[in-house]
Protein backbone atom coordinates (compact mmCIF):
# COMPACT_ATOMS: atom_id res chain seq x y z
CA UNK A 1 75.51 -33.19 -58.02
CA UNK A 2 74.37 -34.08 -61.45
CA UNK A 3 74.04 -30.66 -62.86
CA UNK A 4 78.21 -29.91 -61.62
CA UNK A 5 79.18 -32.90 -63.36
CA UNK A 6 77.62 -31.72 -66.60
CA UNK A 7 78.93 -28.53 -66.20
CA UNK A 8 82.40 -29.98 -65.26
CA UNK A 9 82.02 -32.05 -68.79
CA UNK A 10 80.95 -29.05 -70.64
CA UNK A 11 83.62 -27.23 -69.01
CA UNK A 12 86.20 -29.88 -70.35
CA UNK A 13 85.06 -30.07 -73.86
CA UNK A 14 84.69 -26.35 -74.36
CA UNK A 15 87.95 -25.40 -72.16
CA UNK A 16 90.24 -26.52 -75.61
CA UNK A 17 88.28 -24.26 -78.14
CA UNK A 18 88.28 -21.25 -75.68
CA UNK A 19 92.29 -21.21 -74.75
CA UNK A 20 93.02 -22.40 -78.77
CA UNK A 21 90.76 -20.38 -80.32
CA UNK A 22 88.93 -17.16 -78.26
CA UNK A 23 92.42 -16.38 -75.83
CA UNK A 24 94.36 -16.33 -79.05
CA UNK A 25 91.98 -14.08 -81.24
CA UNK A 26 91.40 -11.78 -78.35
CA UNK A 27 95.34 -11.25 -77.66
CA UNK A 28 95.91 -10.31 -81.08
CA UNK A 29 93.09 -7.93 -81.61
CA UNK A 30 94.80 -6.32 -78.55
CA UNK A 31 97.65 -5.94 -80.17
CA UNK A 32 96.38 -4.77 -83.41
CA UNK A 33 94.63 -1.64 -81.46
CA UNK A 34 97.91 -1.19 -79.68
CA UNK A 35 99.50 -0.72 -83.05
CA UNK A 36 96.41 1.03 -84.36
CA UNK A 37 97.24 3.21 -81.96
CA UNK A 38 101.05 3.72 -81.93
CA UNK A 39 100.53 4.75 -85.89
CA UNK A 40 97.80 7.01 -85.08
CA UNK A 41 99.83 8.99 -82.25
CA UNK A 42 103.57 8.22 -84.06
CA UNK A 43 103.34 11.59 -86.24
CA UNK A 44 102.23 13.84 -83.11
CA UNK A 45 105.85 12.44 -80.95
CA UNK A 46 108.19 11.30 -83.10
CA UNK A 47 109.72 14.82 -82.55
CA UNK A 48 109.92 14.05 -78.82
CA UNK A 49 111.31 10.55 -78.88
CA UNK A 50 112.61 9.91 -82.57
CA UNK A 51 110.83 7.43 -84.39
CA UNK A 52 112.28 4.49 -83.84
CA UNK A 53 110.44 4.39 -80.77
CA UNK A 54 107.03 4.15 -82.96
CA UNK A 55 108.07 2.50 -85.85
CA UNK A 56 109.79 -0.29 -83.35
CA UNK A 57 106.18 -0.26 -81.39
CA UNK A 58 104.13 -0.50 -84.46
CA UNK A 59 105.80 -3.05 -86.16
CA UNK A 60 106.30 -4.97 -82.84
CA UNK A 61 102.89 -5.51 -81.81
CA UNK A 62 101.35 -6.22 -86.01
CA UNK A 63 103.67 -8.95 -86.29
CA UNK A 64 103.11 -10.09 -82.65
CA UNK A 65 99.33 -9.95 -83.30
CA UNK A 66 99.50 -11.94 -86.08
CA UNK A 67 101.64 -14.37 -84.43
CA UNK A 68 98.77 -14.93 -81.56
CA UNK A 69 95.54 -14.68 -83.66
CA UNK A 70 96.38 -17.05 -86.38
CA UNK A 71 96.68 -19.76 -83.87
CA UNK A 72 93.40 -20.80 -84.71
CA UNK A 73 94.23 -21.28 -88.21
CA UNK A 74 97.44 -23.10 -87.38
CA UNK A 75 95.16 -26.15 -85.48
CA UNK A 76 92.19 -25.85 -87.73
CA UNK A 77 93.05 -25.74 -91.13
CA UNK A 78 93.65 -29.39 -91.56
CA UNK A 79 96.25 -32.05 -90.43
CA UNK A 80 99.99 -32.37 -91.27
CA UNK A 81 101.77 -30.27 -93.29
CA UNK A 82 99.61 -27.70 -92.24
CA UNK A 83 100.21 -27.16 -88.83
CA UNK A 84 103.99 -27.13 -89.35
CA UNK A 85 103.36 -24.50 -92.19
CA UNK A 86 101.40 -22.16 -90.42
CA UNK A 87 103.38 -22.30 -87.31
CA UNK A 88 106.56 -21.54 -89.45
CA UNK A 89 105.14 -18.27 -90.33
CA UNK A 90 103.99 -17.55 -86.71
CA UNK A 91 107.20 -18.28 -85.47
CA UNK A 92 108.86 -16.27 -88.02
CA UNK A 93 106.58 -13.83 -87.28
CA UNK A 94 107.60 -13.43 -83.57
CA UNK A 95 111.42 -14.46 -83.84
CA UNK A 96 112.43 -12.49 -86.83
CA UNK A 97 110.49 -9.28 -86.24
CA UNK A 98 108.16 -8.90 -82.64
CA UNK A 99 111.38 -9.46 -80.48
CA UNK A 100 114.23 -7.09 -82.21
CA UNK A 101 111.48 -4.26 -82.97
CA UNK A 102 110.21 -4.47 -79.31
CA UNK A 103 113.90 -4.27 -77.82
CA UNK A 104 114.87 -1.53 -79.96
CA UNK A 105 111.71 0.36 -79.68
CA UNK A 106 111.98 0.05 -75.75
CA UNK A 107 115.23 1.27 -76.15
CA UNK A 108 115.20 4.29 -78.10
CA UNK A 109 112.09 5.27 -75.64
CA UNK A 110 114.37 5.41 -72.60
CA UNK A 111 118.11 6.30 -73.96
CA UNK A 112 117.16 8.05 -77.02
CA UNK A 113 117.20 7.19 -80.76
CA UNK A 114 120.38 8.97 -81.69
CA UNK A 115 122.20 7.08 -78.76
CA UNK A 116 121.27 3.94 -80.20
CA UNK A 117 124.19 2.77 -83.08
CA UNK A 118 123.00 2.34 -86.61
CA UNK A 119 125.60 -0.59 -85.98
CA UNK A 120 123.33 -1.67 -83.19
CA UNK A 121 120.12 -1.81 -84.57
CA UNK A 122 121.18 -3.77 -87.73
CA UNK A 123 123.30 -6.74 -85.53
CA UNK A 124 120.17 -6.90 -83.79
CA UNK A 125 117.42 -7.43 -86.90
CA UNK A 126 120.16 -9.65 -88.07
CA UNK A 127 120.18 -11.59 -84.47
CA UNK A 128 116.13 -12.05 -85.21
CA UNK A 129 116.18 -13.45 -88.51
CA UNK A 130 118.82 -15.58 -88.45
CA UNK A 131 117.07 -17.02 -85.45
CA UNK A 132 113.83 -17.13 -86.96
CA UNK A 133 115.49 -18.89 -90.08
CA UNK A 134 117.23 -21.44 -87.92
CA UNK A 135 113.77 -21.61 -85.84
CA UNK A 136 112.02 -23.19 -89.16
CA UNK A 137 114.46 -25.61 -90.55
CA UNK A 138 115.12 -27.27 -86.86
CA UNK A 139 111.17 -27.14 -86.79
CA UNK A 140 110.60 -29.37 -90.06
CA UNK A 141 112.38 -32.19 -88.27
CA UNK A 142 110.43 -31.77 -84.55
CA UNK A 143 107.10 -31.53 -85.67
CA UNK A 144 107.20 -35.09 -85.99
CA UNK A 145 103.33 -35.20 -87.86
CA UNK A 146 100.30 -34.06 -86.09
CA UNK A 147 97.33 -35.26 -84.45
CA UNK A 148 93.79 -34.33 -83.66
CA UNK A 149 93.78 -32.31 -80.04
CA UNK A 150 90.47 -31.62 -79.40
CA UNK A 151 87.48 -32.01 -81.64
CA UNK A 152 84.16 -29.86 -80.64
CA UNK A 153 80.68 -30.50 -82.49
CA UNK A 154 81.68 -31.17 -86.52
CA UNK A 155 84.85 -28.88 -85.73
CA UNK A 156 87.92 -31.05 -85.34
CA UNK A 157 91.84 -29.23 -84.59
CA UNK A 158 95.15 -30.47 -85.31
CA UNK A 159 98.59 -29.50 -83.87
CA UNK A 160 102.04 -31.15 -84.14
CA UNK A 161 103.60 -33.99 -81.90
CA UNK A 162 106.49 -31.77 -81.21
CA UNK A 163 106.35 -33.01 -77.11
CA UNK A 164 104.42 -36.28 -77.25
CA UNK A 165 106.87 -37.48 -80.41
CA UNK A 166 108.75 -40.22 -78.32
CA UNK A 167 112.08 -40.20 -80.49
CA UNK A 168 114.78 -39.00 -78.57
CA UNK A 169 116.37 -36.82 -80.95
CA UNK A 170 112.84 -35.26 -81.26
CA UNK A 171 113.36 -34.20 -78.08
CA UNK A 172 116.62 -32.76 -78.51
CA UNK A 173 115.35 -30.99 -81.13
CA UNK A 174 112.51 -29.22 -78.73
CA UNK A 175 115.90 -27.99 -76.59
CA UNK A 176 117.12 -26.42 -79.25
CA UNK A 177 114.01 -24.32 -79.95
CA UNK A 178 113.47 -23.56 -76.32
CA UNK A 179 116.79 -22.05 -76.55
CA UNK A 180 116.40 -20.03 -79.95
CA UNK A 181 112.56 -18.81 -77.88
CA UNK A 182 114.90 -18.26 -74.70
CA UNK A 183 116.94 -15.95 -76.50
CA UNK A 184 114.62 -13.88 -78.77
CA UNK A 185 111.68 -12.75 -78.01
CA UNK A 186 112.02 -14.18 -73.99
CA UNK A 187 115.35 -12.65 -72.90
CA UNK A 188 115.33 -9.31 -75.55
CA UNK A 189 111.94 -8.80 -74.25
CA UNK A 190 112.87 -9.40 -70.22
CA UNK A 191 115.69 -6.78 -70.99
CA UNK A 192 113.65 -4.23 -72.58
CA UNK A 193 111.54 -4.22 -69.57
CA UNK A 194 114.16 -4.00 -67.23
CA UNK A 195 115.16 -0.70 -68.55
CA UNK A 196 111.95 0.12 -68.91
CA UNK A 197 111.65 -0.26 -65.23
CA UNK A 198 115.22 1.25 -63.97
CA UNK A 199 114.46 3.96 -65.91
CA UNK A 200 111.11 4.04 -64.22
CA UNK A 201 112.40 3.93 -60.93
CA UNK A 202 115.37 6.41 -61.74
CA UNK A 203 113.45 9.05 -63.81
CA UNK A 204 114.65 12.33 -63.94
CA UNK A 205 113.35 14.52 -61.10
CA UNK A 206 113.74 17.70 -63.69
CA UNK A 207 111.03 15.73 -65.92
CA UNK A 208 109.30 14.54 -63.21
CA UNK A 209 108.41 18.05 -62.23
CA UNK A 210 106.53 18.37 -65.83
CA UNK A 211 105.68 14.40 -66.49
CA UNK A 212 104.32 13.19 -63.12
CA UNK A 213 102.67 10.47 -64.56
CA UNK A 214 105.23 8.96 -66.56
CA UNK A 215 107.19 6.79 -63.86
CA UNK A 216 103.69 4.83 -63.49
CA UNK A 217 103.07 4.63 -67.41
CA UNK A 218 106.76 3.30 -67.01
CA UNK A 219 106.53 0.83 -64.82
CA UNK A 220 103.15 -0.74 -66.48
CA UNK A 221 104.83 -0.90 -69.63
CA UNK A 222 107.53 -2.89 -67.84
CA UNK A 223 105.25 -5.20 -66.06
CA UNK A 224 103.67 -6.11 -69.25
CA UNK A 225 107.08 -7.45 -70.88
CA UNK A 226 107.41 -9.19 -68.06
CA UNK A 227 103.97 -10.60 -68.16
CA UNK A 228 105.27 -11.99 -71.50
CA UNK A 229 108.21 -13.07 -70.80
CA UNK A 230 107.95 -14.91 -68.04
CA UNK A 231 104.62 -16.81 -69.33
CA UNK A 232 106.61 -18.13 -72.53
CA UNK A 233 109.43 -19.50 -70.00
CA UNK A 234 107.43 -20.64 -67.91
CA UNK A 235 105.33 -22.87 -70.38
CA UNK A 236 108.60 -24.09 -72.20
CA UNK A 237 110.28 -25.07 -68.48
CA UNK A 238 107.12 -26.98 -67.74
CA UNK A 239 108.32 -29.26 -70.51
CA UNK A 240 111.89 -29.52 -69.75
CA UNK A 241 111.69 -30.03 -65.81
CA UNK A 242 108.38 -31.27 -64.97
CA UNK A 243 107.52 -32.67 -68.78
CA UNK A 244 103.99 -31.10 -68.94
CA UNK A 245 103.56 -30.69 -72.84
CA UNK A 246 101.10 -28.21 -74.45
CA UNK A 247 100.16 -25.98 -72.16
CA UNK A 248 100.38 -23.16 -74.09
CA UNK A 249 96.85 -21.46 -73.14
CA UNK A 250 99.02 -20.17 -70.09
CA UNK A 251 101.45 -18.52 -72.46
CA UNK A 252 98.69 -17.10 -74.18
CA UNK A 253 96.89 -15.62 -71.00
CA UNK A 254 100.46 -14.03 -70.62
CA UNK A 255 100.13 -12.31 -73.67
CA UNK A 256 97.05 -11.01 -73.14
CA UNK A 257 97.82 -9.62 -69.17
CA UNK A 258 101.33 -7.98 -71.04
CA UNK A 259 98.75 -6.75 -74.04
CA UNK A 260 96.14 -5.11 -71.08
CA UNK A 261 98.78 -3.96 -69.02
CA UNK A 262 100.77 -1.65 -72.37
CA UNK A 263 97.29 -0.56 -73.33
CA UNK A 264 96.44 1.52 -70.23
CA UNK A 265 100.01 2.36 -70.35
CA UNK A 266 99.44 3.74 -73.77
CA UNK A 267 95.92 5.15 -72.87
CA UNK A 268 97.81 7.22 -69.93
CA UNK A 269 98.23 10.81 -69.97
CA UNK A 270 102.00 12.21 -69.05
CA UNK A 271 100.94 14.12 -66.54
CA UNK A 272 97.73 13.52 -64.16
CA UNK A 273 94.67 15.48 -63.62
CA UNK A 274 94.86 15.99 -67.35
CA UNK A 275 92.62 14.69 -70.08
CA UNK A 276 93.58 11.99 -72.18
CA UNK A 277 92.96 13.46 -75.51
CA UNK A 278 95.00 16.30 -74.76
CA UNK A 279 98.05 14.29 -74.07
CA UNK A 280 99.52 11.27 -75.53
CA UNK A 281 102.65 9.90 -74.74
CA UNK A 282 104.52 6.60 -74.27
């Protein structure tokens, strides 16, 4: 019994650097193969699918990479202003690019990128940055300082009070960035892979016949904005219904199951019994 309750203890004190720290830095090295990958691949089908598909993907998952693996430098590079700064670039990061280049990358893949309106595609990089913008200045005034959240051997992390600030307009202020997170990347993300999955489950017999594989590539690429969608809603409703602050490691296991689940979507060939290297699509 005495050995499980060191290992419990070790578990406890270790659990905070691993979800902080190691879930973070592996998510974004995920995502900065993934877009590795999309560049390397981008010249041999932009003919295919136009490429805003590629340049949507690529730019998508860099700034979406950087957003998850510079969470260790957000909480570890010293106490307030710090935390507030670094987040501000995450969060710009994720808001003003990651969201609008997924959507519109998603959707050029399925309708087409000369079906998509130049009209369209600038409303909705405008949409992300004037979120992002109004993201940051509401920010500066819910931070509310920071504090140490876990400290491990000589290595001591800080984050914001953001939840645990008791003011009342604080908490207001956390509303209103749930909201600007609900709308962009959660909801232009959960409708990306909704048409990523109708158009999964409605895909052309005609192409079918030559691309039997890409329904399943389809629907995994789907699943995986799902994954990250509903992880970030589900971490910021914990806070609003239940009022369980912080748990963000759950968001960030989200992003890694989306970032698996896109990979060996990626890594699939269009049509089976075929080698990969011969074939690389979306």
């Amino acid at each position: 019994m005495i050995w499980k309750g060191i290992l419990l203890q070790d578990f406890k004190e270790f659990f905070p650097l691993f979800s902080n720290v190691a879930v973070p830095v592996l998510a974004g090295l995920v995502y900065f193969a993934m877009a590795i990958y999309v560049r390397k691949i981008a010249p041999m089908r932009t003919l295919i699918t136009g490429s805003l598909t590629y340049t949507g993907a690529f730019w998508g998952f860099l700034f979406f990479g950087i957003y998850l693996a510079t969470r260790p430098l957000q909480i570890l590079i010293g106490p307030h202003p710090w935390p507030l700064i670094i987040n501000n670039i995450r969060e710009f990061c994720m808001i003003g690019f990651f969201g609008p280049a997924v959507f519109l990358a998603m959707l050029s893949f399925v309708f087409g990128e000369d079906n998509i309106p130049r009209r369209a595609i600038v409303w909705t990089l405008a949409l992300g940055v004037t979120l992002a913008l109004m993201f940051v200045i509401v920010n500066v005034f819910a931070i509310g300082g920071s504090e140490e959240i876990f400290r491990v051997g000589p290595v001591t992390a800080y984050d914001g009070l953001w939840f645990k600030n008791p003011r009342l307009d604080i908490r207001e202020l956390m509303r209103i960035l749930f909201v600007i997170r609900l709308i962009d990347p959660v909801i232009l993300v959960f409708i990306a892979g909704s048409v990523v999955l109708w158009y999964a489950k409605n895909y052309p017999p005609e192409k079918k016949v030559l691309y039997d594989n890409m329904p399943a590539k389809l629907y995994l690429l789907g699943a995986g904005c799902y994954a990250f969608s509903f992880s970030m809603f589900f971490v910021g409703f914990l806070f609003l219904v239940a009022h369980i602050s912080n748990q963000w490691w759950i968001y960030y296991v989200g992003a890694l199951t989306a970032g698996i689940l896109e990979t060996v979507s990626l890594s699939m060939p269009v049509k089976k019994h075929v080698q990969v290297s011969e074939h690389h699509e979306w």
